[in-house]
PDB file of N, CA and C in Angstrom:
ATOM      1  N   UNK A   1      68.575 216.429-142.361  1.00  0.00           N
ATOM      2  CA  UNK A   1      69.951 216.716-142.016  1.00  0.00           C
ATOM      3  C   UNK A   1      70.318 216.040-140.692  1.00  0.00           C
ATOM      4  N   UNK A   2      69.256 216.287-139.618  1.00  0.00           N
ATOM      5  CA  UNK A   2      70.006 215.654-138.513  1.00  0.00           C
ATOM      6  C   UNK A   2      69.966 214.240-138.168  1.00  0.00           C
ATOM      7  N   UNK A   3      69.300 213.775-139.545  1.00  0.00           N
ATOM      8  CA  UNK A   3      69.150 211.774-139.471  1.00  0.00           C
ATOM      9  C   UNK A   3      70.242 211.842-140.130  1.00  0.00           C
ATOM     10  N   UNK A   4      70.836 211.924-141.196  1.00  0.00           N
ATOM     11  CA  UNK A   4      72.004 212.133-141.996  1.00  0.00           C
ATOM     12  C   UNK A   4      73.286 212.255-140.928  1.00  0.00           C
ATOM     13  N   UNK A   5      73.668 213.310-140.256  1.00  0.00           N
ATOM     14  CA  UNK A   5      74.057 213.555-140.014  1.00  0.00           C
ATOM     15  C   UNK A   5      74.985 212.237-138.799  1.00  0.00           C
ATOM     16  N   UNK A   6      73.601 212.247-137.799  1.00  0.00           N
ATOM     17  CA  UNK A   6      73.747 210.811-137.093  1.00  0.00           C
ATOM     18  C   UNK A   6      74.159 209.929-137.308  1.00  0.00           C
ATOM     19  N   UNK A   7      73.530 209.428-139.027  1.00  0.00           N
ATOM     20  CA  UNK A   7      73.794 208.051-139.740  1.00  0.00           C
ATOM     21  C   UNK A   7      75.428 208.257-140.000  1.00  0.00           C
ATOM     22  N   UNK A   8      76.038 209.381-140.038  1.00  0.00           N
ATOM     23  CA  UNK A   8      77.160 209.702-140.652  1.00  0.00           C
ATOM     24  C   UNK A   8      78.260 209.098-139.543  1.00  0.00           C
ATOM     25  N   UNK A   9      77.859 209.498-137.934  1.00  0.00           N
ATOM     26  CA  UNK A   9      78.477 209.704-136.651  1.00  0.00           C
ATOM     27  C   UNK A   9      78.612 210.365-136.157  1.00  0.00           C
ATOM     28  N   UNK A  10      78.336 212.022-136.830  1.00  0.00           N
ATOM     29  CA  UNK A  10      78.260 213.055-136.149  1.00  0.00           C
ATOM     30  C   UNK A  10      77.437 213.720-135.297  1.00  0.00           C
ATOM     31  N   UNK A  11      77.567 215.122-134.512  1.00  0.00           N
ATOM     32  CA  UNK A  11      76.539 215.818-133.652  1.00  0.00           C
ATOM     33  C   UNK A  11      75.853 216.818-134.899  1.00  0.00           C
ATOM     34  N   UNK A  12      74.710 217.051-134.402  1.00  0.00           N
ATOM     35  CA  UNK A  12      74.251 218.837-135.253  1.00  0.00           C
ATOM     36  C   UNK A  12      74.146 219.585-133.713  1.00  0.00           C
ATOM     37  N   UNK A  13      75.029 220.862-133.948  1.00  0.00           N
ATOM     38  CA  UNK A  13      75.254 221.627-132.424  1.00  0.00           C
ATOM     39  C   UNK A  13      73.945 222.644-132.828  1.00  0.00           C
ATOM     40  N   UNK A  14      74.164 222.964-131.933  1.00  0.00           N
ATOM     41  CA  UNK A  14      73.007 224.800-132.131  1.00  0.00           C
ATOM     42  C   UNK A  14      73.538 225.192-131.535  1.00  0.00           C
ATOM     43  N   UNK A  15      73.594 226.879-131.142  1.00  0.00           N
ATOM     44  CA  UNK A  15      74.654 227.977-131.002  1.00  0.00           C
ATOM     45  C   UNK A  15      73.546 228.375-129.488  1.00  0.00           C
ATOM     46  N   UNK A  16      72.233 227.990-129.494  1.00  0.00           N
ATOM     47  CA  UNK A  16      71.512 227.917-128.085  1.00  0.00           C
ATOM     48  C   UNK A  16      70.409 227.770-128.303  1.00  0.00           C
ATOM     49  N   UNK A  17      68.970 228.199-127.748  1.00  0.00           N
ATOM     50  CA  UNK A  17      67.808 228.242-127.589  1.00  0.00           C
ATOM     51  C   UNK A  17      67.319 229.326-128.558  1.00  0.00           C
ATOM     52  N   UNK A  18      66.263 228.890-129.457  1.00  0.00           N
ATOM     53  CA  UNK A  18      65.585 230.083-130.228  1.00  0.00           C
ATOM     54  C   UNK A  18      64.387 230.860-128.900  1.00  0.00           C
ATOM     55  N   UNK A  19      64.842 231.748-128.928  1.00  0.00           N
ATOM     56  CA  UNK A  19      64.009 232.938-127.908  1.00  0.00           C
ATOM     57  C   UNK A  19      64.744 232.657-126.616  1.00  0.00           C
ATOM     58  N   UNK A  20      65.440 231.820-126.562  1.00  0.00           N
ATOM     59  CA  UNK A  20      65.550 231.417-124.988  1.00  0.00           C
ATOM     60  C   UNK A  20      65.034 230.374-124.390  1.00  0.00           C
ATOM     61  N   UNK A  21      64.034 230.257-125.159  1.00  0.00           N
ATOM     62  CA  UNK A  21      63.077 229.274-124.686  1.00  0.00           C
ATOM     63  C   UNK A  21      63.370 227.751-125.299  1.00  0.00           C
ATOM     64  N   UNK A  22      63.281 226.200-123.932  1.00  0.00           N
ATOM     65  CA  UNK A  22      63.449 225.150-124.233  1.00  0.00           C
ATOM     66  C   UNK A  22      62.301 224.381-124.996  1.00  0.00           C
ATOM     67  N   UNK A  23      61.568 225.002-124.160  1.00  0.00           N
ATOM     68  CA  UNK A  23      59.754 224.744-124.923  1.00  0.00           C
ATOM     69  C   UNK A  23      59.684 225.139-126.234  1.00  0.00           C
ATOM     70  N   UNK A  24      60.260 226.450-126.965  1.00  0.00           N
ATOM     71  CA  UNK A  24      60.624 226.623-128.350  1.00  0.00           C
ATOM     72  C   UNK A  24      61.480 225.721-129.066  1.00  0.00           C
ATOM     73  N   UNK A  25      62.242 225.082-128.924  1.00  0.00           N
ATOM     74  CA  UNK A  25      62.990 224.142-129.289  1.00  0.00           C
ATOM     75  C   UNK A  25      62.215 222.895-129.156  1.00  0.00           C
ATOM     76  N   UNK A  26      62.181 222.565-128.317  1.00  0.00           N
ATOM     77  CA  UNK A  26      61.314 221.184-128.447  1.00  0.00           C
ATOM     78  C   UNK A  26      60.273 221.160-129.252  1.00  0.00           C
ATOM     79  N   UNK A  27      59.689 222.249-129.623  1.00  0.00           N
ATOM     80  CA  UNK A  27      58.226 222.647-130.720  1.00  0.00           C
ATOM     81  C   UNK A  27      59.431 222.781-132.085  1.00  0.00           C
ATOM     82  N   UNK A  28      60.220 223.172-132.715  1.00  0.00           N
ATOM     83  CA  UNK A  28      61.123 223.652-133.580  1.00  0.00           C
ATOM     84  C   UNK A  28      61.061 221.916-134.277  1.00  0.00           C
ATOM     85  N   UNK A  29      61.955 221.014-132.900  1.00  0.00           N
ATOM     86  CA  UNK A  29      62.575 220.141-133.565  1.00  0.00           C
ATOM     87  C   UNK A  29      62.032 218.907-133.635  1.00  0.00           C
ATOM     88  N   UNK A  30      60.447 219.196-132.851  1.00  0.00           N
ATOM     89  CA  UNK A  30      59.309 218.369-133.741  1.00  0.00           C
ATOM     90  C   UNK A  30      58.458 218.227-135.021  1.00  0.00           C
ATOM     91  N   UNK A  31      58.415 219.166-134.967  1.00  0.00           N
ATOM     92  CA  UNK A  31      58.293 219.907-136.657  1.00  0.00           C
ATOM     93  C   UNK A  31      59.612 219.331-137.371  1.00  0.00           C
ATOM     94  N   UNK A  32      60.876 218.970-137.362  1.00  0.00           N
ATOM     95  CA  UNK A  32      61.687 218.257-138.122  1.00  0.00           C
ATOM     96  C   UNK A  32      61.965 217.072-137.869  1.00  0.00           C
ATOM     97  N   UNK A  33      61.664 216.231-136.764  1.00  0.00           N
ATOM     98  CA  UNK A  33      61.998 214.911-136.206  1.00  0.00           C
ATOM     99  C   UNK A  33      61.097 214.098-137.031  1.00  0.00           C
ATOM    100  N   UNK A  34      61.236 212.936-137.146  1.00  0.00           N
ATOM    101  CA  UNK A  34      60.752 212.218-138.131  1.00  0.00           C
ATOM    102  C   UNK A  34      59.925 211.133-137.528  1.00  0.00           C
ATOM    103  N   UNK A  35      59.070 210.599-137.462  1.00  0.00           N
ATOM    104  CA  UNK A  35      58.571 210.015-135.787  1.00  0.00           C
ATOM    105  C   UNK A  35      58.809 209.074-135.233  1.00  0.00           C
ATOM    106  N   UNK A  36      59.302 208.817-134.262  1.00  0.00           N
ATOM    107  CA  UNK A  36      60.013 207.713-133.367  1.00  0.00           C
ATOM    108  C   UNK A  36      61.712 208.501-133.809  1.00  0.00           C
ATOM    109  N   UNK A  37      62.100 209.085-134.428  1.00  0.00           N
ATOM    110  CA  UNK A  37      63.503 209.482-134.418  1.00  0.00           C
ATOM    111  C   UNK A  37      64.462 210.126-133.383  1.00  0.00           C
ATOM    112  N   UNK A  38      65.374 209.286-132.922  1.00  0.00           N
ATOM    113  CA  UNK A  38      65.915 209.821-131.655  1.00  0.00           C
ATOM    114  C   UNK A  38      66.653 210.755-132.588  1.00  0.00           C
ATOM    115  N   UNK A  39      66.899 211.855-131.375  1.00  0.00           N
ATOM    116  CA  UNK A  39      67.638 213.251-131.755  1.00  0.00           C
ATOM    117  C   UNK A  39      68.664 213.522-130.530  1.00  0.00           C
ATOM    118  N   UNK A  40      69.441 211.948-130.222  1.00  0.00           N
ATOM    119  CA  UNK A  40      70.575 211.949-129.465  1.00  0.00           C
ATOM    120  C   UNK A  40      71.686 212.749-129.812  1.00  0.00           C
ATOM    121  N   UNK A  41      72.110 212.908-131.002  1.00  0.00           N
ATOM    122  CA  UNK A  41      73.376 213.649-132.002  1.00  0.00           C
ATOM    123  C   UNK A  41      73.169 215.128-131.792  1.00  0.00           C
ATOM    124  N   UNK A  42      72.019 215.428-131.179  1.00  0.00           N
ATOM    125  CA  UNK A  42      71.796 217.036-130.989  1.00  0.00           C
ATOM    126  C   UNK A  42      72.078 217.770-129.815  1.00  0.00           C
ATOM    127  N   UNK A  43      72.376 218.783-129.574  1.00  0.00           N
ATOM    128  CA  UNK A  43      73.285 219.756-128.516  1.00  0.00           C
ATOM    129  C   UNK A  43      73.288 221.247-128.619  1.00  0.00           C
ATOM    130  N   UNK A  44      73.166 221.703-127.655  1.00  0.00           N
ATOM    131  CA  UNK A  44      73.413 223.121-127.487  1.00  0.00           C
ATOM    132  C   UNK A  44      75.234 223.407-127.300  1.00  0.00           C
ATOM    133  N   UNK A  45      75.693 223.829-128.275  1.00  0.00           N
ATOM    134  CA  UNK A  45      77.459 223.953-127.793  1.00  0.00           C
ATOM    135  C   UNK A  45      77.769 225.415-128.276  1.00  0.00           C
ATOM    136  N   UNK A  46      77.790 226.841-128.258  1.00  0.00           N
ATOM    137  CA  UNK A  46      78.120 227.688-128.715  1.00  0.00           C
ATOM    138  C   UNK A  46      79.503 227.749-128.958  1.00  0.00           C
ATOM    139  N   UNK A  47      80.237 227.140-127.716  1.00  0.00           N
ATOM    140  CA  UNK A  47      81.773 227.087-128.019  1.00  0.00           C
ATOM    141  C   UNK A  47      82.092 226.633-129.364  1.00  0.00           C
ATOM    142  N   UNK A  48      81.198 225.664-129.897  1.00  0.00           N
ATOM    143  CA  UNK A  48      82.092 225.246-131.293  1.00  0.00           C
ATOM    144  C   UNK A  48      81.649 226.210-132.412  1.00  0.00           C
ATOM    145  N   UNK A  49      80.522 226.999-132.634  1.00  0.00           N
ATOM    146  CA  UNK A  49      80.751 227.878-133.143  1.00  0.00           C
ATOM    147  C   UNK A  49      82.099 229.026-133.226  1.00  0.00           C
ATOM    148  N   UNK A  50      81.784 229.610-131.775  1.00  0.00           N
ATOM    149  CA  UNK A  50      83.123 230.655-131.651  1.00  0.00           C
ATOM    150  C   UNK A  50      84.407 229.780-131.967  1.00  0.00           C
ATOM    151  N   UNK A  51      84.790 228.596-131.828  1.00  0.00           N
ATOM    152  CA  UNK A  51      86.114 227.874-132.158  1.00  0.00           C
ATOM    153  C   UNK A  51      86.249 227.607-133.493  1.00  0.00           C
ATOM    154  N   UNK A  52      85.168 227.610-134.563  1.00  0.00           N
ATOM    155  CA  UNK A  52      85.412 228.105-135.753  1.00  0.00           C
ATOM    156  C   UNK A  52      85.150 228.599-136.773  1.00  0.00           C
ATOM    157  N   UNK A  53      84.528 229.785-135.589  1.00  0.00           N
ATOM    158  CA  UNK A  53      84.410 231.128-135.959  1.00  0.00           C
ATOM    159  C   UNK A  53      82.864 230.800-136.820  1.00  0.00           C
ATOM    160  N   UNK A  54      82.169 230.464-137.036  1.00  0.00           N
ATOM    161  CA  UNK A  54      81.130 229.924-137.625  1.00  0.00           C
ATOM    162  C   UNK A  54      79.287 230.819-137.705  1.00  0.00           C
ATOM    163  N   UNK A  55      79.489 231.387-138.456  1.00  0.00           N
ATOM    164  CA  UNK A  55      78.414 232.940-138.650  1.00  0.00           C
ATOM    165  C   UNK A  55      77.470 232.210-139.357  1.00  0.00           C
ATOM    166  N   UNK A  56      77.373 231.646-140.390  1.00  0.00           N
ATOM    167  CA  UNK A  56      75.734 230.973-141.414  1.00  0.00           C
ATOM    168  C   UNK A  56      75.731 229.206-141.004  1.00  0.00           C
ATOM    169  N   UNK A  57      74.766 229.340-141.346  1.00  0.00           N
ATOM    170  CA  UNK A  57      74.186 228.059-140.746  1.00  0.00           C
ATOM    171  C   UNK A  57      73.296 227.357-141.634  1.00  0.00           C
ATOM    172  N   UNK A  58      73.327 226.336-142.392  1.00  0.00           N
ATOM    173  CA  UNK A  58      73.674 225.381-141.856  1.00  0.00           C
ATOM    174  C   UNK A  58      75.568 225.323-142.110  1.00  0.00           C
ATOM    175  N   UNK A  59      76.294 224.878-141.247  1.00  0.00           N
ATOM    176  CA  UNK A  59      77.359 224.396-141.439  1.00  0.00           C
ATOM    177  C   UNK A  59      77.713 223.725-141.617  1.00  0.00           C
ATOM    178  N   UNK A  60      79.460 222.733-142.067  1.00  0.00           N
ATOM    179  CA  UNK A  60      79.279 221.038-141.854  1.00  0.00           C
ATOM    180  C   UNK A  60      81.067 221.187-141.470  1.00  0.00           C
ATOM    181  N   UNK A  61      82.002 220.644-140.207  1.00  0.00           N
ATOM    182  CA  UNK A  61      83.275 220.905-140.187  1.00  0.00           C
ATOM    183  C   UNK A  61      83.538 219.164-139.758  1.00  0.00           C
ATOM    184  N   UNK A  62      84.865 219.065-140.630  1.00  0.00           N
ATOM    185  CA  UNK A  62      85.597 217.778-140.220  1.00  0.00           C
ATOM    186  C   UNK A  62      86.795 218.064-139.850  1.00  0.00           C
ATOM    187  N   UNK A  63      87.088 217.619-138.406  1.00  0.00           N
ATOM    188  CA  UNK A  63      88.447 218.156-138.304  1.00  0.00           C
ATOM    189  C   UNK A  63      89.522 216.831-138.485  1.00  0.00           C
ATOM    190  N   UNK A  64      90.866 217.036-138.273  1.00  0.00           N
ATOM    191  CA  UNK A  64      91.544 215.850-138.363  1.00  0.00           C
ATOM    192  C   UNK A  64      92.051 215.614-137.340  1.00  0.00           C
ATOM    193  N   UNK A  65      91.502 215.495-135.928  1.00  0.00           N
ATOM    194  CA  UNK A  65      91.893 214.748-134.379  1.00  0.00           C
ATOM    195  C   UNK A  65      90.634 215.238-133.812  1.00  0.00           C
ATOM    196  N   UNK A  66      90.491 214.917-132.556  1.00  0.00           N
ATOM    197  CA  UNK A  66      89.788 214.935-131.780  1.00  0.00           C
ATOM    198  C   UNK A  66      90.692 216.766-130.670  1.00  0.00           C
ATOM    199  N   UNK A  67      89.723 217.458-130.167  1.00  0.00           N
ATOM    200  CA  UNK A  67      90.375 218.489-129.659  1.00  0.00           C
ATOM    201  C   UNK A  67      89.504 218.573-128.344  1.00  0.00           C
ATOM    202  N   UNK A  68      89.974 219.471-127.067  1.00  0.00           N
ATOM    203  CA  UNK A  68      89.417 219.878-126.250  1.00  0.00           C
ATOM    204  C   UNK A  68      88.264 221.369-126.521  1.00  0.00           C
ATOM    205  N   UNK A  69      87.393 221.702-126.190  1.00  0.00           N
ATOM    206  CA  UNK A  69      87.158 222.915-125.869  1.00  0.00           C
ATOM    207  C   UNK A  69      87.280 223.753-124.948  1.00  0.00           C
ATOM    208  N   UNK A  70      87.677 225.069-124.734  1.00  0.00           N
ATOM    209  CA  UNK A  70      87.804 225.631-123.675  1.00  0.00           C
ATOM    210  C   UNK A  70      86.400 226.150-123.364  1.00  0.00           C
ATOM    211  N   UNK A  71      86.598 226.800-121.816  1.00  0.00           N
ATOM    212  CA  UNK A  71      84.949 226.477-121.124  1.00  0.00           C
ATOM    213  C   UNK A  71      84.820 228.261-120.721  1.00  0.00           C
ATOM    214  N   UNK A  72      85.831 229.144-121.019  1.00  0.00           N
ATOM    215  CA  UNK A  72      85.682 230.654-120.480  1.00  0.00           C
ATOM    216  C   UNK A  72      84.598 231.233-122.006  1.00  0.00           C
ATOM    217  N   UNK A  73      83.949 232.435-121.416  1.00  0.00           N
ATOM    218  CA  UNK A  73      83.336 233.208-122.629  1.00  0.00           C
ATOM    219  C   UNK A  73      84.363 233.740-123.529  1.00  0.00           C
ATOM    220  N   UNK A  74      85.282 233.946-122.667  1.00  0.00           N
ATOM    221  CA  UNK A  74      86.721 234.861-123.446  1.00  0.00           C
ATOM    222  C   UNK A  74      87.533 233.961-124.460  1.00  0.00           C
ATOM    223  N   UNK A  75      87.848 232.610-123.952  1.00  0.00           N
ATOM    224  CA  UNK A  75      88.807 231.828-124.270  1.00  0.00           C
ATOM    225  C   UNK A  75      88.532 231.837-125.934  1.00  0.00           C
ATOM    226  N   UNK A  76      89.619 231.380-126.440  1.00  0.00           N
ATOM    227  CA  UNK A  76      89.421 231.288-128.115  1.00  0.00           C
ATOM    228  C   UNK A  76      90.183 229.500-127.899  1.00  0.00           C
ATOM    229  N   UNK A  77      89.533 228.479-128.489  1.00  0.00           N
ATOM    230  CA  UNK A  77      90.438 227.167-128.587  1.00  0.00           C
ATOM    231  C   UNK A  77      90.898 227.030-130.112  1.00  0.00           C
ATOM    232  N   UNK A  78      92.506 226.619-129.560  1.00  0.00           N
ATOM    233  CA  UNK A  78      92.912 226.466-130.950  1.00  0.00           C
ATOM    234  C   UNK A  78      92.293 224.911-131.633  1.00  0.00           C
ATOM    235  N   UNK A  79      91.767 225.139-132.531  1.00  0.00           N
ATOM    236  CA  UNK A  79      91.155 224.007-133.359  1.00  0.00           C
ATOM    237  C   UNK A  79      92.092 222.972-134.116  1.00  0.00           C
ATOM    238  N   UNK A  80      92.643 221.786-134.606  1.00  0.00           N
ATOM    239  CA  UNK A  80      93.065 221.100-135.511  1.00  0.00           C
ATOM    240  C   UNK A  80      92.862 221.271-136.789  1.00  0.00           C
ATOM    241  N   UNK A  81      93.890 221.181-137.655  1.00  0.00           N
ATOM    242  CA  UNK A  81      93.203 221.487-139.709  1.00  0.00           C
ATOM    243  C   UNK A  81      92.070 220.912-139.457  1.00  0.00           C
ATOM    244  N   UNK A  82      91.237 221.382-140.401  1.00  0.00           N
ATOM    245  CA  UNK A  82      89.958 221.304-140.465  1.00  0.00           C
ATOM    246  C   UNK A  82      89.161 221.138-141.957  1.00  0.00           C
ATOM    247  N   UNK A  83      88.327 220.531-142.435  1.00  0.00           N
ATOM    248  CA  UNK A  83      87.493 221.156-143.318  1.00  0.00           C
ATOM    249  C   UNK A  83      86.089 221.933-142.470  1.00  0.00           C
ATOM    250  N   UNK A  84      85.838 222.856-143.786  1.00  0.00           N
ATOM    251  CA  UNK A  84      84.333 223.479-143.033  1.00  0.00           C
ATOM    252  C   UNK A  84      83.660 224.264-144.424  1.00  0.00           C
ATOM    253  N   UNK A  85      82.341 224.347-144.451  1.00  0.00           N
ATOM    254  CA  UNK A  85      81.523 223.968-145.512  1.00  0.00           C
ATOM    255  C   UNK A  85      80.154 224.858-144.992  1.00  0.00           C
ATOM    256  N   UNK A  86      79.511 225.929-145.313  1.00  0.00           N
ATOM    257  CA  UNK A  86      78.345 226.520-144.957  1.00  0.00           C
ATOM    258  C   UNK A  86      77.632 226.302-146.008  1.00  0.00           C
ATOM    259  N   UNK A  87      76.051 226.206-146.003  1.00  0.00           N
ATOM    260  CA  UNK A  87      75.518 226.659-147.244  1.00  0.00           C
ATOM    261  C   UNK A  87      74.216 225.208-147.139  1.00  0.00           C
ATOM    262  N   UNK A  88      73.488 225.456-147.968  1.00  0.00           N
ATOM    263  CA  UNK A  88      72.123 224.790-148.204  1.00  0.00           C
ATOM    264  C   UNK A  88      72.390 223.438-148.697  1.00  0.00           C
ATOM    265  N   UNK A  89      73.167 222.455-148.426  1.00  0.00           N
ATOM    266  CA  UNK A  89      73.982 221.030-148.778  1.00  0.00           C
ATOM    267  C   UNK A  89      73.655 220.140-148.156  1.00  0.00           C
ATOM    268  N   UNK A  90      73.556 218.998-148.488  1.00  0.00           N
ATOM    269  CA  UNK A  90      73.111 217.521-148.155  1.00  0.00           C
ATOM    270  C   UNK A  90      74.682 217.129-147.364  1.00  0.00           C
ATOM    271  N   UNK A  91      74.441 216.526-146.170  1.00  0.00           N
ATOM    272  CA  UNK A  91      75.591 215.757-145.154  1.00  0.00           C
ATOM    273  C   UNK A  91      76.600 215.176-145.968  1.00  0.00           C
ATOM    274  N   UNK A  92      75.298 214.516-147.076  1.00  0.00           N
ATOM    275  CA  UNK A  92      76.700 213.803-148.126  1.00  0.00           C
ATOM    276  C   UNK A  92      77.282 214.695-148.910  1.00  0.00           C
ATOM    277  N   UNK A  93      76.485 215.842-149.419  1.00  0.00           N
ATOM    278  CA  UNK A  93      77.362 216.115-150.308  1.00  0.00           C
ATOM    279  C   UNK A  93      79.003 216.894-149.925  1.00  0.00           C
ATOM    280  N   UNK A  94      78.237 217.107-148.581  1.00  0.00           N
ATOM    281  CA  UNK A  94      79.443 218.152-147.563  1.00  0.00           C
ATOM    282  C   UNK A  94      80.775 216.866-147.158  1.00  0.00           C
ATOM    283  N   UNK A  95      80.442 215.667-146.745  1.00  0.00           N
ATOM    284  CA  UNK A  95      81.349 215.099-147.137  1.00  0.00           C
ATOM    285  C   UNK A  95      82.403 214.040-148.155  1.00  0.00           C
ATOM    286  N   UNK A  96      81.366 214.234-149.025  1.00  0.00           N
ATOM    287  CA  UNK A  96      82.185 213.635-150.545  1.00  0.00           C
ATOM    288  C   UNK A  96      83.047 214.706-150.834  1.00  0.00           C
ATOM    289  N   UNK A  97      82.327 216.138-150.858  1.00  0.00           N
ATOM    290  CA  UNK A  97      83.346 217.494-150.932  1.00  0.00           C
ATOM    291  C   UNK A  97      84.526 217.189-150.658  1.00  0.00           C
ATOM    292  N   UNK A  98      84.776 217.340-148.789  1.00  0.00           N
ATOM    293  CA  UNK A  98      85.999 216.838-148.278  1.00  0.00           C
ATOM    294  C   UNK A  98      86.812 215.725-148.319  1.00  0.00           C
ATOM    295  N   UNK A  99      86.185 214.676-148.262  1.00  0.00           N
ATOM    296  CA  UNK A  99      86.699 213.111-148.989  1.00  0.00           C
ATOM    297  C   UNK A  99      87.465 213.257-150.235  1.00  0.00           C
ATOM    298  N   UNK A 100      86.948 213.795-151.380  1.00  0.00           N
ATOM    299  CA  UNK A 100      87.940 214.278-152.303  1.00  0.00           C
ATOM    300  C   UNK A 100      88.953 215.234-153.189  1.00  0.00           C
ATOM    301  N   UNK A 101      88.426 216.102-151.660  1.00  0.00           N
ATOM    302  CA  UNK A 101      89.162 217.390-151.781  1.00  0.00           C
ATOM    303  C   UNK A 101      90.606 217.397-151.149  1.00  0.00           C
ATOM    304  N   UNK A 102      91.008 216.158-150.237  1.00  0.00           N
ATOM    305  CA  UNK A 102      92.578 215.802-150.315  1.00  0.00           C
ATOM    306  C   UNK A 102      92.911 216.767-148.544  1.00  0.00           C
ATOM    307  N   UNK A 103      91.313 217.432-148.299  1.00  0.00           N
ATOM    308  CA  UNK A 103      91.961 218.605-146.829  1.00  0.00           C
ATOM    309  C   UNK A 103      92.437 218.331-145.958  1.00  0.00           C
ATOM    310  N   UNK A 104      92.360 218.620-144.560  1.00  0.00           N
ATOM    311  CA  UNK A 104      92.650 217.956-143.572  1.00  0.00           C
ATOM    312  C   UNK A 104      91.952 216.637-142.507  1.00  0.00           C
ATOM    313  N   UNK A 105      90.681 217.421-143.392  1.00  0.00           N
ATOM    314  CA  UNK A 105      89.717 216.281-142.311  1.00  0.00           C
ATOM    315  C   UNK A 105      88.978 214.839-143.591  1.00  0.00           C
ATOM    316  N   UNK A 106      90.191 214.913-144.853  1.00  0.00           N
ATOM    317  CA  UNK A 106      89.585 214.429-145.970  1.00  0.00           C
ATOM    318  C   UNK A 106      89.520 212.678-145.445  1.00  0.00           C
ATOM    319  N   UNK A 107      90.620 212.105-144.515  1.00  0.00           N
ATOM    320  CA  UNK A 107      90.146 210.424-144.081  1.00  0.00           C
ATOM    321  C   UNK A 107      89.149 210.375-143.048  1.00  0.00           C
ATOM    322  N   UNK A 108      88.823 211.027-142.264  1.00  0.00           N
ATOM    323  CA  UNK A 108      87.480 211.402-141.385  1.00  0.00           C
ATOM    324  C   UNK A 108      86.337 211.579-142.273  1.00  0.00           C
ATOM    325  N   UNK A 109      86.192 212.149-143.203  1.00  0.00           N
ATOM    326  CA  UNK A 109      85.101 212.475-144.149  1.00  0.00           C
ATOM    327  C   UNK A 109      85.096 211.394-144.977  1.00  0.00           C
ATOM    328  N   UNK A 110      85.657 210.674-145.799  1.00  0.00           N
ATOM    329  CA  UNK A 110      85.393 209.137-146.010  1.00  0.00           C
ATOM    330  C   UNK A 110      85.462 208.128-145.048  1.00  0.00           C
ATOM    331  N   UNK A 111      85.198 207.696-143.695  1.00  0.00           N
ATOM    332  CA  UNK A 111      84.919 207.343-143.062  1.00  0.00           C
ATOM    333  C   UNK A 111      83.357 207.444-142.932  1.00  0.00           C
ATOM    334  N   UNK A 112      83.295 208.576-142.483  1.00  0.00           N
ATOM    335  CA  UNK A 112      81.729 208.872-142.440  1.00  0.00           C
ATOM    336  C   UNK A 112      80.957 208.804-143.394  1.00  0.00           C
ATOM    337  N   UNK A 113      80.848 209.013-144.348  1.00  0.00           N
ATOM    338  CA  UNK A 113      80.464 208.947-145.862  1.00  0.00           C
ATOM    339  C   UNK A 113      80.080 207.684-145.507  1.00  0.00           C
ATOM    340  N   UNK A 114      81.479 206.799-146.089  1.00  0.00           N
ATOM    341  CA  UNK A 114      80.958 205.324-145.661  1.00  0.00           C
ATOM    342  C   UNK A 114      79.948 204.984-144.801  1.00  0.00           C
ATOM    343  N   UNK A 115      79.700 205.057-144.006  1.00  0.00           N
ATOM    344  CA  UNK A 115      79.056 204.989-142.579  1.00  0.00           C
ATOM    345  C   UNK A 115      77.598 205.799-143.360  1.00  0.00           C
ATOM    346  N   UNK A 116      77.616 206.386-144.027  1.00  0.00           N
ATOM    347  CA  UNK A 116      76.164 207.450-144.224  1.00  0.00           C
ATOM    348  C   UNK A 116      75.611 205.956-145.027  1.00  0.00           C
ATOM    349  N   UNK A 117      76.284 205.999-146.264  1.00  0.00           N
ATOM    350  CA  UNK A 117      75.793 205.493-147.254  1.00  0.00           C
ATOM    351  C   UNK A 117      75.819 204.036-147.237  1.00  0.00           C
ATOM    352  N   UNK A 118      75.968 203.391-145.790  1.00  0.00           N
ATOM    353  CA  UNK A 118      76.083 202.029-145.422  1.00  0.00           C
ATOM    354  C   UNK A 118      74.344 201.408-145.023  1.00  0.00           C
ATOM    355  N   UNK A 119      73.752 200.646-146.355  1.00  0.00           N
ATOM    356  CA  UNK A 119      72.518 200.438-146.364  1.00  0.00           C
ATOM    357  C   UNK A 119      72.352 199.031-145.279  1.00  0.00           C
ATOM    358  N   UNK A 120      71.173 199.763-144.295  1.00  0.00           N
ATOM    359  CA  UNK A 120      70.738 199.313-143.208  1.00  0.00           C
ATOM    360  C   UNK A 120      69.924 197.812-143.830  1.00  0.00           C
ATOM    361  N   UNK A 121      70.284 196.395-143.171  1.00  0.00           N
ATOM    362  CA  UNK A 121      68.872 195.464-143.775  1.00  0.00           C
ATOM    363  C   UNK A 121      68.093 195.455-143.319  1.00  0.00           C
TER     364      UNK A 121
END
């Protein structure tokens, strides 16, 4: 997912640290890194959870602009139409979904698509 994801243009966020711990994470996401695979596209952002509203995991959201986040615990940011997609799914299949589902984030999601399925020589 998170080579996919990359290849696509996107981030994979996490909502924070499993236990707290950075040393847990770095053990987590070696066990999934693939070797020599940079895992630049990856981030700790909880805000984008709470901004849309986002409870199961794995997720996949395309929005249609680019938005700010707000930086308070309290703040709620209003988000742009959006697609958003939870559940046990391949990057692609989460955005062919939106690509021809006509939503808001449906020319962003064929963009990326493209970009996934653009074979490297």
């Amino acid at each position: 997912m998170i080579d996919d994801v990359a290849k696509a243009g996107g981030i994979v966020a996490l909502r924070g640290l499993p236990g707290n711990s950075a040393k847990a994470l770095t053990a987590a996401l070696a066990k999934v890194a693939k070797p020599g695979e940079q895992l630049d596209g990856v981030g700790i952002d909880p805000r984008l959870f709470r901004a849309f509203g986002i409870e199961a995991v794995p997720a996949y959201v395309v929005t249609s602009s680019d938005f700010d986040l707000c930086d308070g615990f309290d703040c709620r940011t209003q988000v742009p139409p959006h697609d958003r997609m939870s559940g046990n799914v391949s990057a692609a299949y989460a955005l062919e979904t939106f690509a021809r589902g006509g939503g808001p984030g449906a020319l962003l999601a064929a963009q990326h698509l493209a970009r996934l399925e653009r074979q490297v020589p």
